[in-house]
PDB file of N, CA and C in Angstrom:
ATOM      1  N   UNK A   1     129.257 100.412 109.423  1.00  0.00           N
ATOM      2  CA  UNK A   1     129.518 101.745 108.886  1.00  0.00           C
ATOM      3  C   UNK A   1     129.880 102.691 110.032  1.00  0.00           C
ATOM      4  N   UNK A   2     131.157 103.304 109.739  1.00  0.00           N
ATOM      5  CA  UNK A   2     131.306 104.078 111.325  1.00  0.00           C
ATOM      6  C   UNK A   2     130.839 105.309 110.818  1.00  0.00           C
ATOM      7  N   UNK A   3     130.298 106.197 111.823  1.00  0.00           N
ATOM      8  CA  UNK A   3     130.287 107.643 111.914  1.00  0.00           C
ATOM      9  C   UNK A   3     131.179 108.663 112.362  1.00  0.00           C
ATOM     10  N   UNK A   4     131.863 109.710 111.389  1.00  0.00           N
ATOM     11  CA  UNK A   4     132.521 110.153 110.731  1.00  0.00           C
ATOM     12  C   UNK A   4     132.489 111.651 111.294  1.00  0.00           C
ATOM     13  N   UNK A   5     133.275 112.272 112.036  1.00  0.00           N
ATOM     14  CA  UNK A   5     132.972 113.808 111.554  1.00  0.00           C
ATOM     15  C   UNK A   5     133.189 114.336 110.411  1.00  0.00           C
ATOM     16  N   UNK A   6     132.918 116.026 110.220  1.00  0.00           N
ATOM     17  CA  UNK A   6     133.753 116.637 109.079  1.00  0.00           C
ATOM     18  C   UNK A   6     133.309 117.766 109.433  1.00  0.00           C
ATOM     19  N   UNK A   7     134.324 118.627 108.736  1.00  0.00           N
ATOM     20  CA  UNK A   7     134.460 120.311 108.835  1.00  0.00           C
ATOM     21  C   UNK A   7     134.943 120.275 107.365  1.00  0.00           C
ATOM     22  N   UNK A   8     133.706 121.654 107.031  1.00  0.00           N
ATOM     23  CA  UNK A   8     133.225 122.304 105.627  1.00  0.00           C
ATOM     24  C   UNK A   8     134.529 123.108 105.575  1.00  0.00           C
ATOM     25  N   UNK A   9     135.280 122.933 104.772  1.00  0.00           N
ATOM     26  CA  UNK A   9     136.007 123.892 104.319  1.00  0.00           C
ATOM     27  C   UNK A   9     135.457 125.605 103.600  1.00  0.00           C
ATOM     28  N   UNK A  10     134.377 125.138 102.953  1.00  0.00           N
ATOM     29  CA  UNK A  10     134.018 126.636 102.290  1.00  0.00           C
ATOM     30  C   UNK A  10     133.158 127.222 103.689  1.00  0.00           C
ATOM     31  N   UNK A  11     132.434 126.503 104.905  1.00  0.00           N
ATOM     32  CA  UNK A  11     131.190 127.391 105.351  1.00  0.00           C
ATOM     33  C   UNK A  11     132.173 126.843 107.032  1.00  0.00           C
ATOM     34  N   UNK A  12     132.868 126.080 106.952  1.00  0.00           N
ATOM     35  CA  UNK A  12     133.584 125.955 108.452  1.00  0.00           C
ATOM     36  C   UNK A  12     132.286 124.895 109.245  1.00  0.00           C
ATOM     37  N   UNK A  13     131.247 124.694 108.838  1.00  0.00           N
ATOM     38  CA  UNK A  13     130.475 123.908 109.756  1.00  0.00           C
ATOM     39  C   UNK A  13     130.799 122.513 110.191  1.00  0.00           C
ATOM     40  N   UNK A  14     130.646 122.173 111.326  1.00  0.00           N
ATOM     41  CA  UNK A  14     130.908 120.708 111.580  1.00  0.00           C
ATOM     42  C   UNK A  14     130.188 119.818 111.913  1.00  0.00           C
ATOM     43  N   UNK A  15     129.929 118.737 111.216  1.00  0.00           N
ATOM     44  CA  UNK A  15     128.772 117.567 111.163  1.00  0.00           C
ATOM     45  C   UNK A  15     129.217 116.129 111.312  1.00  0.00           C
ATOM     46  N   UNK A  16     128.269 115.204 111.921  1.00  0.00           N
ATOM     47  CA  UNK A  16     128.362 113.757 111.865  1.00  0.00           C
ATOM     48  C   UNK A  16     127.752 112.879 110.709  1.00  0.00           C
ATOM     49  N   UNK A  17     128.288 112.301 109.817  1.00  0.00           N
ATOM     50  CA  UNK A  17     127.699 111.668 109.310  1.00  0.00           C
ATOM     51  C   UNK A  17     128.094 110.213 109.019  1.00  0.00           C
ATOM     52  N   UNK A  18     127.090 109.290 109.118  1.00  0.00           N
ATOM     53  CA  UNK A  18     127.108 107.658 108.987  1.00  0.00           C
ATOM     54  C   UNK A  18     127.425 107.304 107.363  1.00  0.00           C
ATOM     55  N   UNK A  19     128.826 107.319 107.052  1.00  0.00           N
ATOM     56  CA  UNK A  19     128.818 106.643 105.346  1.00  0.00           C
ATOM     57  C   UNK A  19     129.544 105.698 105.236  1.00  0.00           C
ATOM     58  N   UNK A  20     129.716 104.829 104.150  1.00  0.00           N
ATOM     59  CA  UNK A  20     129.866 103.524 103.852  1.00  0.00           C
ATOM     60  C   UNK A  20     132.069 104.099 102.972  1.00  0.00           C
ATOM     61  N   UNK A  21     132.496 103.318 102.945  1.00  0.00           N
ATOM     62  CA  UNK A  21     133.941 103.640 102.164  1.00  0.00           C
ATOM     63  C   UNK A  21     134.233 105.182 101.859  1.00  0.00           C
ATOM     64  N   UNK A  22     134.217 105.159 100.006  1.00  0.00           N
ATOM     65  CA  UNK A  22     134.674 105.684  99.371  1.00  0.00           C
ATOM     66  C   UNK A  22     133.417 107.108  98.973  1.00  0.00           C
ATOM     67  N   UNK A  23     132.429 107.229 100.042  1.00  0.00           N
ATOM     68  CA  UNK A  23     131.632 108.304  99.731  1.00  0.00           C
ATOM     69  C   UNK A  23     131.992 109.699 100.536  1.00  0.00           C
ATOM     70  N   UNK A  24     131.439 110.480 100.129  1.00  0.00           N
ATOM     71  CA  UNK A  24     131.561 111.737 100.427  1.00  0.00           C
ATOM     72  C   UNK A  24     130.203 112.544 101.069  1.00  0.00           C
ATOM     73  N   UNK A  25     129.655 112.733 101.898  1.00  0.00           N
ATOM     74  CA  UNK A  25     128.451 113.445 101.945  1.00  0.00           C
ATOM     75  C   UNK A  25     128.894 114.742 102.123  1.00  0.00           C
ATOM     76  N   UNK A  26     127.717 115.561 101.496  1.00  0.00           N
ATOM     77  CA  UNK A  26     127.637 116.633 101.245  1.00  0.00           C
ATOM     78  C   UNK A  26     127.625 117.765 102.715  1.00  0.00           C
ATOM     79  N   UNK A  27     127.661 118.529 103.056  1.00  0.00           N
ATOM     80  CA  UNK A  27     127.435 119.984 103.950  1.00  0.00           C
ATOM     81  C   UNK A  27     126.240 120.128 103.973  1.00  0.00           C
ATOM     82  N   UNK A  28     125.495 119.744 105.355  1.00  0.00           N
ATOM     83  CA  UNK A  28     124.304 120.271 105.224  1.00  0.00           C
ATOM     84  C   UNK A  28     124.038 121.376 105.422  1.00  0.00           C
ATOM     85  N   UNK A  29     125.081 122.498 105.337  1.00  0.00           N
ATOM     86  CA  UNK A  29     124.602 123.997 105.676  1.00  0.00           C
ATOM     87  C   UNK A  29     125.039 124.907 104.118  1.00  0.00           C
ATOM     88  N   UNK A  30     126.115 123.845 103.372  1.00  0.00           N
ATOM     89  CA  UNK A  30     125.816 124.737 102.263  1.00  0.00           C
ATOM     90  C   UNK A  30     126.163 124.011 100.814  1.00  0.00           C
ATOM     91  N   UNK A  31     125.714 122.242 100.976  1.00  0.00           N
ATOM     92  CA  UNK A  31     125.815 121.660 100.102  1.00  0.00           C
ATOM     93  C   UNK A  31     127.314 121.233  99.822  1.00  0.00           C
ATOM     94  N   UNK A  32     127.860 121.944  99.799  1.00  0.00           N
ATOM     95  CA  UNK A  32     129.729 121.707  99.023  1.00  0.00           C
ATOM     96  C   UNK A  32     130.258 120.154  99.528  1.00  0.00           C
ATOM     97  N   UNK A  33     131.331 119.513  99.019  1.00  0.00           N
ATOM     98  CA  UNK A  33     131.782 118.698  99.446  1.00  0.00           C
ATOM     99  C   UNK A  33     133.491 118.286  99.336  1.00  0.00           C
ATOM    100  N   UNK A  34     133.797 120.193  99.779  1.00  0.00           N
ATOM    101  CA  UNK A  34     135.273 120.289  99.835  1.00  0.00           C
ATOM    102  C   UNK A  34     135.252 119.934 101.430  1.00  0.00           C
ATOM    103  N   UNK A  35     135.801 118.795 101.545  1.00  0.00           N
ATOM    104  CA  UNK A  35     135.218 118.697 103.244  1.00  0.00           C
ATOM    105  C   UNK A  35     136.663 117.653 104.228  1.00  0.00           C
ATOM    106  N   UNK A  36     136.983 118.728 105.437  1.00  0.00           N
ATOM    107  CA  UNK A  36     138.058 117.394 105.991  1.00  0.00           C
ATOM    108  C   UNK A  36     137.727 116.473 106.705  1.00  0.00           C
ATOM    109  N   UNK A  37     138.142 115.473 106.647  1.00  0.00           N
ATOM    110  CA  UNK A  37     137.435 114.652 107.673  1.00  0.00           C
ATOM    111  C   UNK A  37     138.387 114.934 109.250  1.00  0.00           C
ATOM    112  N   UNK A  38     137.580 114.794 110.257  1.00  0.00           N
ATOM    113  CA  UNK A  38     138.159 114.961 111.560  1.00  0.00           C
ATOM    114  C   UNK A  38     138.513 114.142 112.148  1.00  0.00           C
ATOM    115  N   UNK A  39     139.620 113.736 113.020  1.00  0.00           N
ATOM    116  CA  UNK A  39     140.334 112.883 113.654  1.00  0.00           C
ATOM    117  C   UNK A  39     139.541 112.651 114.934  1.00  0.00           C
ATOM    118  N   UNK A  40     138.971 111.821 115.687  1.00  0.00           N
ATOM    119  CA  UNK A  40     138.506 111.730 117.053  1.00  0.00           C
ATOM    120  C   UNK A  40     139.336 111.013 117.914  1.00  0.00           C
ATOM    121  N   UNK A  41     139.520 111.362 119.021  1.00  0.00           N
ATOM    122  CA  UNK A  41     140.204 110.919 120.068  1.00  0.00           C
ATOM    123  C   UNK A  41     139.686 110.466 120.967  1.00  0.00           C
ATOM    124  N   UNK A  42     139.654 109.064 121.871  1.00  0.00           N
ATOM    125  CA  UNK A  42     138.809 108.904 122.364  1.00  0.00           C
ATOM    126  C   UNK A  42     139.007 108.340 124.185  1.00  0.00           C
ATOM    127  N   UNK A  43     138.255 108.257 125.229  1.00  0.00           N
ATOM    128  CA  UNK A  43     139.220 108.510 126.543  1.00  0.00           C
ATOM    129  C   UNK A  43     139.555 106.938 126.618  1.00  0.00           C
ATOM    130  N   UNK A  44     140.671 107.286 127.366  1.00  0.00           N
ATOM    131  CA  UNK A  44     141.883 105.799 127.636  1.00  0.00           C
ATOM    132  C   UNK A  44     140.514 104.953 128.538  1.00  0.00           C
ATOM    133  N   UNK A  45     140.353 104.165 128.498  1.00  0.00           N
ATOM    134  CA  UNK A  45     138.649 103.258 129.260  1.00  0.00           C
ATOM    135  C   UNK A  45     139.727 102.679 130.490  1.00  0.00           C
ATOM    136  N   UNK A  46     138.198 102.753 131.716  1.00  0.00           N
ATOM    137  CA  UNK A  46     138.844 102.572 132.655  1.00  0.00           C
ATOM    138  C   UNK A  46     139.572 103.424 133.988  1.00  0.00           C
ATOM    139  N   UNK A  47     139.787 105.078 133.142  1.00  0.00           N
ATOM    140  CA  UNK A  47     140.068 106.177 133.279  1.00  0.00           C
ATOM    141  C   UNK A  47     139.450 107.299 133.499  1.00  0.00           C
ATOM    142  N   UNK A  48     138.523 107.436 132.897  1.00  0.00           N
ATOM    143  CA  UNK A  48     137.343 108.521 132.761  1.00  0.00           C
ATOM    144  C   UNK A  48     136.779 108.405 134.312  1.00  0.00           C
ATOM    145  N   UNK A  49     136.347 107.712 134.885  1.00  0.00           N
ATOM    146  CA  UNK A  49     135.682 107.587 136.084  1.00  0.00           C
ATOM    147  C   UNK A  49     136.095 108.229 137.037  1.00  0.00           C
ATOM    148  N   UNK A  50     138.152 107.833 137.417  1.00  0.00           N
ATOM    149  CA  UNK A  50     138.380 108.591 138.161  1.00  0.00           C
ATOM    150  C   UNK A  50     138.680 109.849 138.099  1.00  0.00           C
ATOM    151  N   UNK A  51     139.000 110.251 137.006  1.00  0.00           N
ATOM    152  CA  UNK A  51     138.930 111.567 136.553  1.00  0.00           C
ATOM    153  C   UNK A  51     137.852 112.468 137.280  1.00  0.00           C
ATOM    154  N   UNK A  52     136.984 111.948 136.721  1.00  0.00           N
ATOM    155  CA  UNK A  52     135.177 112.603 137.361  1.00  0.00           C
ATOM    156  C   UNK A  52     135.247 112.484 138.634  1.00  0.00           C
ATOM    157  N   UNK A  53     135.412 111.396 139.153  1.00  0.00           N
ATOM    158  CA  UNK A  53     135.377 110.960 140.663  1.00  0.00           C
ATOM    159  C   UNK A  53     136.395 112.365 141.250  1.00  0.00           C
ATOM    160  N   UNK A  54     137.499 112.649 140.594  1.00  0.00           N
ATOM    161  CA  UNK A  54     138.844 113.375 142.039  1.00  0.00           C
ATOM    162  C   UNK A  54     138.418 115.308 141.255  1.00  0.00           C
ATOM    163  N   UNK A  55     137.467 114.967 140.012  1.00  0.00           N
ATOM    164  CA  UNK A  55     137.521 116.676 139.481  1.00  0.00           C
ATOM    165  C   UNK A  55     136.899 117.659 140.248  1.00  0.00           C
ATOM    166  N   UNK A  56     135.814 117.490 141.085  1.00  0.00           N
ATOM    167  CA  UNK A  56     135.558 118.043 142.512  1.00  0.00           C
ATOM    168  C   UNK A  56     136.444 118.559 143.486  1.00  0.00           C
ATOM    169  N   UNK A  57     137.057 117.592 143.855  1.00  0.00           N
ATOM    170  CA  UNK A  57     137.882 117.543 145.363  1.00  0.00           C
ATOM    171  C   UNK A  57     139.217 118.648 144.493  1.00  0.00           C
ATOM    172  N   UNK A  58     139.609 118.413 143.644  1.00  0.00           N
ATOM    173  CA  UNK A  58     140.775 119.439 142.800  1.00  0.00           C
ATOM    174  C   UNK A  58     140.489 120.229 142.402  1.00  0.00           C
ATOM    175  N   UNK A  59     139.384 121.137 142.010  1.00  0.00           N
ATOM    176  CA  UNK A  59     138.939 122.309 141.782  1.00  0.00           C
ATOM    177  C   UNK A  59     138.371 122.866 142.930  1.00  0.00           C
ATOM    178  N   UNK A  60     138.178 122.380 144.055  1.00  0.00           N
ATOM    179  CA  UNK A  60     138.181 122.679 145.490  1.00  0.00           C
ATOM    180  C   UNK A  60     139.299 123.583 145.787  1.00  0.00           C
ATOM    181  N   UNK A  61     140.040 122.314 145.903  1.00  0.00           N
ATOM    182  CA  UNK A  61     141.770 122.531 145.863  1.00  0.00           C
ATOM    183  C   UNK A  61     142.205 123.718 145.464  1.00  0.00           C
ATOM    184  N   UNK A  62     141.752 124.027 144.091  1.00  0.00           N
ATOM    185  CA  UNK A  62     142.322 125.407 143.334  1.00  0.00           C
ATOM    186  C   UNK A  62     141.427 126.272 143.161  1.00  0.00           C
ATOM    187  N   UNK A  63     139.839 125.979 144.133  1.00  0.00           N
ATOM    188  CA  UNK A  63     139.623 127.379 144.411  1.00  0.00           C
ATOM    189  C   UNK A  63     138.587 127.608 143.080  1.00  0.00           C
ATOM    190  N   UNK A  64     138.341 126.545 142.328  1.00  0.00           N
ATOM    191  CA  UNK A  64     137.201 126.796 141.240  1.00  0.00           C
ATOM    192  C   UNK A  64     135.715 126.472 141.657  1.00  0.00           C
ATOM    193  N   UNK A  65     134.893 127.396 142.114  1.00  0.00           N
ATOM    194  CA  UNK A  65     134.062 126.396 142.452  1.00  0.00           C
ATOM    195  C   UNK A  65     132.967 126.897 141.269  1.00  0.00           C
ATOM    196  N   UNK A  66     132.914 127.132 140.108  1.00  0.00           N
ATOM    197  CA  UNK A  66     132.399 127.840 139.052  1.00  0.00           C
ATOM    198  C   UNK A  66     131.312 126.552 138.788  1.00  0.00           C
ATOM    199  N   UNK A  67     131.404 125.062 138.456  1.00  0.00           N
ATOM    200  CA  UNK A  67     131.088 124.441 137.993  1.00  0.00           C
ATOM    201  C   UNK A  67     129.805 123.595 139.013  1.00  0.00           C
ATOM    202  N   UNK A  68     130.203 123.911 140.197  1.00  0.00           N
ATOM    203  CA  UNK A  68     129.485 123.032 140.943  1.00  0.00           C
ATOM    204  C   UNK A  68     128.171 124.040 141.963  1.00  0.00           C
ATOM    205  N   UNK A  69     127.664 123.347 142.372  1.00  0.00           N
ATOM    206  CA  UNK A  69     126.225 123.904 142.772  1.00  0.00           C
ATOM    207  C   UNK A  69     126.488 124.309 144.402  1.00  0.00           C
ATOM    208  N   UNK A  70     125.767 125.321 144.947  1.00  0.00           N
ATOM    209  CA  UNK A  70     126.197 126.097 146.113  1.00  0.00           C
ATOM    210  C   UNK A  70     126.032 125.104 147.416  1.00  0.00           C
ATOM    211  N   UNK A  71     125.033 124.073 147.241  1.00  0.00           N
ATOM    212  CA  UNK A  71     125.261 123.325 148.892  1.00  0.00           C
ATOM    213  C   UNK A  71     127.012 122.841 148.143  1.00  0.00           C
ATOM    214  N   UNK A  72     127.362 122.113 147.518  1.00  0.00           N
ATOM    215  CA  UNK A  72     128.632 121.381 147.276  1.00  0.00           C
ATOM    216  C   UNK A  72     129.846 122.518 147.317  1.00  0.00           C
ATOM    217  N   UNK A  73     129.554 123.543 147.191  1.00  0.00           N
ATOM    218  CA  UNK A  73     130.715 124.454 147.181  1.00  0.00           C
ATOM    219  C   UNK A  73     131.011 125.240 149.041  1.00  0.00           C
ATOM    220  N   UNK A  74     129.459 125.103 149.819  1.00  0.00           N
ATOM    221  CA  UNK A  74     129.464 124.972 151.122  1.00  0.00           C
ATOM    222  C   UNK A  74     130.085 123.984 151.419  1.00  0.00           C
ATOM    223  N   UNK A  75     129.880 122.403 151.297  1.00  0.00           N
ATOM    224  CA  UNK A  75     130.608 121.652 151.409  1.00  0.00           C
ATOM    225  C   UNK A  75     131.956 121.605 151.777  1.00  0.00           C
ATOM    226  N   UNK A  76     132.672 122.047 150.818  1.00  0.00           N
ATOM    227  CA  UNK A  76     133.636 121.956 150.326  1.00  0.00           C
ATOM    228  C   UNK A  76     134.799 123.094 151.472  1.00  0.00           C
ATOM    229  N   UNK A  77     134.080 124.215 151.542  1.00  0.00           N
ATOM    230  CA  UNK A  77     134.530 125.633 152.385  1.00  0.00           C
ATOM    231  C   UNK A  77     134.762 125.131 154.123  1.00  0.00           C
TER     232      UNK A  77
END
């Protein structure tokens, strides 16, 4: 059984839920089950690592250091 997003059309909320085919679960914030299901995208494998690995050294680069902690942004200077 895969797990599923969805976004409530009447209340906009967005939830995970585990269902089988042809069911529908309900909104747990306001019951309804006018509901879209959401598309997930998921990262190319294999990829993600270096991503993480070079996102440091490139926000260095451009001067972001918003994300990272002050010895690493000394580091970096």
């Amino acid at each position: 059984m895969p797990l599923d997003d969805y976004r409530c059309q009447d209340c906009a909320t967005t939830f995970e839920a585990l269902m089988r085919g042809g069911q529908v679960p309900p909104c747990p914030a306001c019951d309804s089950v006018r509901l879209d299901r959401c598309l997930l995208l998921s990262a190319v494998p294999g990829k993600t690592a270096g991503f993480v690995r070079k996102g440091p050294a490139q926000g260095a680069r451009e001067g972001c250091f918003s994300n990272y902690s002050r010895s690493k942004v000394a580091a970096k200077e």
